[in-house]
PDB file of N, CA and C in Angstrom:
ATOM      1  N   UNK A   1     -16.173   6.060  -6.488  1.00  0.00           N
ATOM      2  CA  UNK A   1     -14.956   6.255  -7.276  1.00  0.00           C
ATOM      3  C   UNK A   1     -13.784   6.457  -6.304  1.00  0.00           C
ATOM      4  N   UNK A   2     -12.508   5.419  -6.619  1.00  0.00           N
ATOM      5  CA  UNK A   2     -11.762   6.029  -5.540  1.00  0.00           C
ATOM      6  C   UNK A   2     -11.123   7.143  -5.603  1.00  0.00           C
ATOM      7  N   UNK A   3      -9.886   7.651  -4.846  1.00  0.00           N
ATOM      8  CA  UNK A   3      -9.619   9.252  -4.125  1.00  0.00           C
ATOM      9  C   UNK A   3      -8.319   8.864  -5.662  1.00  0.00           C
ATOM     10  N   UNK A   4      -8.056  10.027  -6.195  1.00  0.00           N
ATOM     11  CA  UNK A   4      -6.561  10.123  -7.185  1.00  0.00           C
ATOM     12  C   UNK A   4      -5.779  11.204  -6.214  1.00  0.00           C
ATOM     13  N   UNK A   5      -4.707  11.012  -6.639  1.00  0.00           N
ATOM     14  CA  UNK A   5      -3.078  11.640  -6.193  1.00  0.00           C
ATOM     15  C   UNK A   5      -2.344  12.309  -6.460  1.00  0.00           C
ATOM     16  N   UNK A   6      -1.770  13.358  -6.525  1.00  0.00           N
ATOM     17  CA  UNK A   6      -1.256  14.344  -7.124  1.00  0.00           C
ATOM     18  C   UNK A   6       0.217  13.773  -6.724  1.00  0.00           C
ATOM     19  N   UNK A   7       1.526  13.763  -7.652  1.00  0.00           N
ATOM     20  CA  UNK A   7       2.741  13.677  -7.255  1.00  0.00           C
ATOM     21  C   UNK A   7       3.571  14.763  -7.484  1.00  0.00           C
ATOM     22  N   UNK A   8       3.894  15.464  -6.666  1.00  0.00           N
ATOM     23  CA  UNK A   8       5.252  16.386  -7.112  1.00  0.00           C
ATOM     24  C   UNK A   8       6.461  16.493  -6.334  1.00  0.00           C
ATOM     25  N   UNK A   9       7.198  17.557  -6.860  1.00  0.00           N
ATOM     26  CA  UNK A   9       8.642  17.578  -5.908  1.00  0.00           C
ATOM     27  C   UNK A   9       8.663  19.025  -5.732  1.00  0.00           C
ATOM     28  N   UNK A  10       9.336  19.189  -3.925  1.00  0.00           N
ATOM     29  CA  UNK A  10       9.405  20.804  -4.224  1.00  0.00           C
ATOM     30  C   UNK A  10      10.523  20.417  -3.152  1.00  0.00           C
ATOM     31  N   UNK A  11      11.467  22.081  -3.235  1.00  0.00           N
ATOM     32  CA  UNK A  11      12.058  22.073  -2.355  1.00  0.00           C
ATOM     33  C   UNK A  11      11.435  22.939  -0.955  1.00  0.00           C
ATOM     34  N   UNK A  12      12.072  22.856   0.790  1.00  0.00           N
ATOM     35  CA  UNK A  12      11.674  23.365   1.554  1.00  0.00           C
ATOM     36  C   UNK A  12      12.741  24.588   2.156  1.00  0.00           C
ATOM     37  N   UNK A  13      13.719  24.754   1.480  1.00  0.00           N
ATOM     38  CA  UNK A  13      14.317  25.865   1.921  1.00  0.00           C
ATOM     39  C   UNK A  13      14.810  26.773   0.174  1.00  0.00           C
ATOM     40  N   UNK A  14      15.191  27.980   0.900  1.00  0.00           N
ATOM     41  CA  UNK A  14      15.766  28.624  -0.350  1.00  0.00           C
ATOM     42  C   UNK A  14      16.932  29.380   0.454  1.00  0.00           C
ATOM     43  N   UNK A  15      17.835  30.147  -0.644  1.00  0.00           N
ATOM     44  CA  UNK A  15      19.081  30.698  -0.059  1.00  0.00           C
ATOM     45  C   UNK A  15      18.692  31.854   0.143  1.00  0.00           C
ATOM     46  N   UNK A  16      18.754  32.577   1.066  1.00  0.00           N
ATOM     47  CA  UNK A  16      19.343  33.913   1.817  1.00  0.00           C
ATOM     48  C   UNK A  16      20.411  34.186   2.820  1.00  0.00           C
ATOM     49  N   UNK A  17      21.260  34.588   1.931  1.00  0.00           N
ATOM     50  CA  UNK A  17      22.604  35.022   3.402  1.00  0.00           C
ATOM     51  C   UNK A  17      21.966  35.277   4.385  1.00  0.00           C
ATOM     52  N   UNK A  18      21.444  36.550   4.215  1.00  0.00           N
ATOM     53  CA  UNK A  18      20.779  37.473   5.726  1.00  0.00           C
ATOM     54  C   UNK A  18      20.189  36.583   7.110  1.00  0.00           C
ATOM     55  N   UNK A  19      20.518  34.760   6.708  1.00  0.00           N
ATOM     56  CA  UNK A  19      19.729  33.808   7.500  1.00  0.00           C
ATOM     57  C   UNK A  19      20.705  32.674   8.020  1.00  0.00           C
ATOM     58  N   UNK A  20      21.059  31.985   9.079  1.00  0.00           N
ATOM     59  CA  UNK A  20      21.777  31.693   9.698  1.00  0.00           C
ATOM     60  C   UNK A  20      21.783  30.128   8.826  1.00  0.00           C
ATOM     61  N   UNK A  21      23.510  29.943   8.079  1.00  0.00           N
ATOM     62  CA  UNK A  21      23.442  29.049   7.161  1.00  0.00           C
ATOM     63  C   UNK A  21      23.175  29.370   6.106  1.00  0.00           C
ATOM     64  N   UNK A  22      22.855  30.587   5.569  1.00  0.00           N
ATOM     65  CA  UNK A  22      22.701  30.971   4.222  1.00  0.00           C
ATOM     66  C   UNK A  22      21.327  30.567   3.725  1.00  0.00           C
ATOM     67  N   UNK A  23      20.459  29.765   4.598  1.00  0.00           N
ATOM     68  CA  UNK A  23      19.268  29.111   4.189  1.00  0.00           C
ATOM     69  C   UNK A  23      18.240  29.391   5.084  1.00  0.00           C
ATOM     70  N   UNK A  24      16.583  29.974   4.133  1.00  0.00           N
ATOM     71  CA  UNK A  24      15.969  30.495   5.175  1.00  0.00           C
ATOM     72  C   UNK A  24      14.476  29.851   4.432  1.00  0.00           C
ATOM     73  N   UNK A  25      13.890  28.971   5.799  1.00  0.00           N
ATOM     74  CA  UNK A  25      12.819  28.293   5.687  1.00  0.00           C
ATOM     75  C   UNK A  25      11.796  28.580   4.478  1.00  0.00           C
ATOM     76  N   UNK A  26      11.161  28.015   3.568  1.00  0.00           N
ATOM     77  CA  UNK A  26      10.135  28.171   2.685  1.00  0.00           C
ATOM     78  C   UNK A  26      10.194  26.825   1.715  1.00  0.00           C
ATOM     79  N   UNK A  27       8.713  27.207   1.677  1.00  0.00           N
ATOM     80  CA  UNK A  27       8.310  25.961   0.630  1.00  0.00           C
ATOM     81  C   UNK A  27       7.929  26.114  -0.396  1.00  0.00           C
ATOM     82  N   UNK A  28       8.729  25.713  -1.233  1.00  0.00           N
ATOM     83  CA  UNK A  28       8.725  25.935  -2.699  1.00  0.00           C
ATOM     84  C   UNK A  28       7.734  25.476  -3.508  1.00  0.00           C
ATOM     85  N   UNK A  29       8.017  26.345  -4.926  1.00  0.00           N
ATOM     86  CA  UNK A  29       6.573  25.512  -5.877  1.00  0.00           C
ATOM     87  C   UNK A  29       7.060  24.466  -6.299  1.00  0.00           C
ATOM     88  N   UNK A  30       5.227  23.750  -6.198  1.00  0.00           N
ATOM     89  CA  UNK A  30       5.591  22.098  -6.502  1.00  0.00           C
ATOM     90  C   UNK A  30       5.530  21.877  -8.058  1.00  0.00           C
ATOM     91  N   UNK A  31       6.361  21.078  -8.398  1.00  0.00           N
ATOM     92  CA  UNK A  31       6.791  20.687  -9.843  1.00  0.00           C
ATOM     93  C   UNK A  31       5.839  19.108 -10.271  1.00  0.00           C
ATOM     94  N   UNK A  32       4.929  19.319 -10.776  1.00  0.00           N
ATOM     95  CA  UNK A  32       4.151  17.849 -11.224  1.00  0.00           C
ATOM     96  C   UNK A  32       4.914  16.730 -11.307  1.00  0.00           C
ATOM     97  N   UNK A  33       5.305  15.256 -11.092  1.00  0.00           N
ATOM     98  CA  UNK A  33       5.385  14.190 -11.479  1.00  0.00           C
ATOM     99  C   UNK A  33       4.573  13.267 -12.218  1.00  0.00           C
ATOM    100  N   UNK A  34       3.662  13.378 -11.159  1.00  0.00           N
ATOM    101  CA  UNK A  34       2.543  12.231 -11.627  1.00  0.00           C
ATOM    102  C   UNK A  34       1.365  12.673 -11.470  1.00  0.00           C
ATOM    103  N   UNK A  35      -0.019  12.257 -12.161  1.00  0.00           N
ATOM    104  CA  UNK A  35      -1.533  12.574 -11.497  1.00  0.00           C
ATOM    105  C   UNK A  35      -1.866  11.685 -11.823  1.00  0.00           C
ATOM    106  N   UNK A  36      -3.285  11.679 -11.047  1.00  0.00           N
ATOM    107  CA  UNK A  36      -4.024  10.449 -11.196  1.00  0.00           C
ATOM    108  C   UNK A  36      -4.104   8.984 -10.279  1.00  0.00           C
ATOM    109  N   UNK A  37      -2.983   9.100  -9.375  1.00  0.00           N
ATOM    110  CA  UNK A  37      -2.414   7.693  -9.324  1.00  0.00           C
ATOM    111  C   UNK A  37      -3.415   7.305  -7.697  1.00  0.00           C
ATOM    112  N   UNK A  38      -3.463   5.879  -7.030  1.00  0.00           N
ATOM    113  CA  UNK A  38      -4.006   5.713  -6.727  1.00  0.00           C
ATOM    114  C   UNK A  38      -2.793   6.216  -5.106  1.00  0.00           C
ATOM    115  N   UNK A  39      -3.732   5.806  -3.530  1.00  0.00           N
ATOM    116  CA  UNK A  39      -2.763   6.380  -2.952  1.00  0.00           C
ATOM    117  C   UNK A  39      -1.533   5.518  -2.793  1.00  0.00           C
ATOM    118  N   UNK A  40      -1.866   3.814  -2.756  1.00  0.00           N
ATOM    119  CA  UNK A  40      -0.496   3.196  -3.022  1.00  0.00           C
ATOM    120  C   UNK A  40       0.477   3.568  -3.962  1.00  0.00           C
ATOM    121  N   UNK A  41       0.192   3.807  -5.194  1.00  0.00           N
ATOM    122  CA  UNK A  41       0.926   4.281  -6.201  1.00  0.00           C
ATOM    123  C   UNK A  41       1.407   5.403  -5.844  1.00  0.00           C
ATOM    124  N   UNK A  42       1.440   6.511  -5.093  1.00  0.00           N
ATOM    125  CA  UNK A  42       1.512   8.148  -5.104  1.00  0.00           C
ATOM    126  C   UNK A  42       2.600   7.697  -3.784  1.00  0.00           C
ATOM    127  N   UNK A  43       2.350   6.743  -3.281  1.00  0.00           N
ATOM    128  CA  UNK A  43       3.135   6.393  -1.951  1.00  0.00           C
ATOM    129  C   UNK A  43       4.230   6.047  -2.033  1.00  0.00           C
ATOM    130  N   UNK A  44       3.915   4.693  -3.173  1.00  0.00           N
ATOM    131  CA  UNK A  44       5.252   4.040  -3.670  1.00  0.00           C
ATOM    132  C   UNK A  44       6.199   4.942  -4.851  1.00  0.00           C
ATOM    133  N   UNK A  45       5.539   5.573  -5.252  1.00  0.00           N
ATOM    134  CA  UNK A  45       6.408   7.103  -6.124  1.00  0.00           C
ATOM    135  C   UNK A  45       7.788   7.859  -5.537  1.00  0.00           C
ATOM    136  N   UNK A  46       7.109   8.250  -4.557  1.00  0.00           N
ATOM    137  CA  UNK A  46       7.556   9.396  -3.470  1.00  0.00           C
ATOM    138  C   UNK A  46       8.885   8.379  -2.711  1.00  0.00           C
ATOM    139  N   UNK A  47       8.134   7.397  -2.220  1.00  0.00           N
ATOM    140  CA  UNK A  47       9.178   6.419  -1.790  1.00  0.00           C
ATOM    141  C   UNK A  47      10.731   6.462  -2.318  1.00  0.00           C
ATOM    142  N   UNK A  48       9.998   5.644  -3.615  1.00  0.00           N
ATOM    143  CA  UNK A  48      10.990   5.509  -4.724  1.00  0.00           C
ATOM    144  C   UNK A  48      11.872   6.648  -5.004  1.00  0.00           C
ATOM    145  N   UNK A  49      11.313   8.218  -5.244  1.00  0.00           N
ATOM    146  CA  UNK A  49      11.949   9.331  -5.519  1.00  0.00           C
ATOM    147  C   UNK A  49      13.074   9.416  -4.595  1.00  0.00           C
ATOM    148  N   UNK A  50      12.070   9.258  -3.371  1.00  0.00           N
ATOM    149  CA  UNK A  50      12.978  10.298  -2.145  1.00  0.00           C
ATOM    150  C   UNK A  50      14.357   9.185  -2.096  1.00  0.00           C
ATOM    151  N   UNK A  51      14.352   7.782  -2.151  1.00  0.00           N
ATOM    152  CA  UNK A  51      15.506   6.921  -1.973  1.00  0.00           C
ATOM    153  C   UNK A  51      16.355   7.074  -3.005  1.00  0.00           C
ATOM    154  N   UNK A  52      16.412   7.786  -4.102  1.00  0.00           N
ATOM    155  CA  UNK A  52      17.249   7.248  -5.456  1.00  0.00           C
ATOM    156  C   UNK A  52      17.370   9.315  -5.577  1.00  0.00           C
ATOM    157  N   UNK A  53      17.029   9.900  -5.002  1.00  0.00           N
ATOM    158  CA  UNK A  53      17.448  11.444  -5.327  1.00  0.00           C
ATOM    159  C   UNK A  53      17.911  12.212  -3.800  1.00  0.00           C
ATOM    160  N   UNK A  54      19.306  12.781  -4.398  1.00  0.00           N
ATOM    161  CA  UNK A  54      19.653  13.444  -2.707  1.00  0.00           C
ATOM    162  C   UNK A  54      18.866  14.497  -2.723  1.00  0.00           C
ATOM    163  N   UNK A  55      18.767  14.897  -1.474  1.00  0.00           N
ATOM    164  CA  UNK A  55      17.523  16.123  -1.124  1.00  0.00           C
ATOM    165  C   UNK A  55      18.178  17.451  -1.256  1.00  0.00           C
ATOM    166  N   UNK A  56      19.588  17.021  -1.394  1.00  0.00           N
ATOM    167  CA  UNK A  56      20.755  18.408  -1.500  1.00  0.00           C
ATOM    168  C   UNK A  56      20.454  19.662  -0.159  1.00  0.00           C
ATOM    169  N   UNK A  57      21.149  20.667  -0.203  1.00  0.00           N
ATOM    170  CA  UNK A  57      21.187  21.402   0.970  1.00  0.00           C
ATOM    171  C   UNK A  57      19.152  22.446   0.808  1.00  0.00           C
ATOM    172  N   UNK A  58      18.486  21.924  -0.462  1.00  0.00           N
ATOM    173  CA  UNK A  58      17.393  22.936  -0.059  1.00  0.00           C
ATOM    174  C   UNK A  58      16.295  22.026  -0.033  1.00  0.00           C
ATOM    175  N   UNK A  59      16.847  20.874   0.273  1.00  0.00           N
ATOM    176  CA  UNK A  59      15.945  19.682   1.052  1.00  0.00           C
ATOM    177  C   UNK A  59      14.486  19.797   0.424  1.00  0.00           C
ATOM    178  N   UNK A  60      15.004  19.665  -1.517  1.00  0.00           N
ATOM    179  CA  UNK A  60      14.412  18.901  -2.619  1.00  0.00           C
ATOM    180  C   UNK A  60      13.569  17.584  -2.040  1.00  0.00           C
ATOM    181  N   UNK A  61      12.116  17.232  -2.180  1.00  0.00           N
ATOM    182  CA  UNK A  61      11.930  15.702  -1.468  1.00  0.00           C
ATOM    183  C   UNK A  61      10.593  15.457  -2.320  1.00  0.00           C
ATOM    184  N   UNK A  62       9.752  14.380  -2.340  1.00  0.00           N
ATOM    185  CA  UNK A  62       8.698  13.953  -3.325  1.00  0.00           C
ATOM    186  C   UNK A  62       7.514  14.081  -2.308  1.00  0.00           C
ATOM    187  N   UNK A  63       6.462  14.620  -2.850  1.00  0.00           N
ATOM    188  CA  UNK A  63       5.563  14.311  -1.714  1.00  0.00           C
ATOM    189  C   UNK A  63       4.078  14.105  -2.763  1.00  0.00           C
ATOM    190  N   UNK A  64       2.880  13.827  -2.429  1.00  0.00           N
ATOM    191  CA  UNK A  64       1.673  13.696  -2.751  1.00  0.00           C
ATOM    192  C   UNK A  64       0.262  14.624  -2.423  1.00  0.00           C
ATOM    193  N   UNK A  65      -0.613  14.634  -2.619  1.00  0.00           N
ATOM    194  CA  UNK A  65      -1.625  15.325  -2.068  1.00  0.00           C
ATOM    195  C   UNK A  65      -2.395  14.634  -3.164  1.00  0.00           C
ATOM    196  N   UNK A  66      -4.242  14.683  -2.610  1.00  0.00           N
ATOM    197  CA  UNK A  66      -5.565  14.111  -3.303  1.00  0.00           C
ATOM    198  C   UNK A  66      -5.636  15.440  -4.156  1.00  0.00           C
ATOM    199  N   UNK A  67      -5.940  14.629  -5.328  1.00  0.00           N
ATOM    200  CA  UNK A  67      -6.535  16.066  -6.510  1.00  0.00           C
ATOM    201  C   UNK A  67      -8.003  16.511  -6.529  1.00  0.00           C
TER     202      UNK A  67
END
């Protein structure tokens, strides 16, 4: 059976003054997109996301993982 794909989006920073830039490293919870998908599909997702959505300053981005 082949491997399925988990799609979500998270961001990698959050705001804290107390941190140089107002922004202090962490990785946020991931928000579902897609499941199931194969890894081309989970690839071409993320692709697609990350080109057509700005990542804004808490560097929002699409990523995958096997379920």
């Amino acid at each position: 059976m082949p491997k399925k794909y988990r799609v979500f989006i998270r961001s990698w920073w959050k705001r804290n003054s107390a941190w140089p830039n107002g922004l202090e490293p962490c990785a946020g919870s991931q928000r579902n997109i897609a499941r199931g998908k194969t890894y081309d599909d989970a690839r071409t997702l993320c692709e697609h996301y990350n080109s057509t959505h700005r990542p804004g300053k808490l560097s929002r981005k699409a990523e995958f993982t096997e379920e």
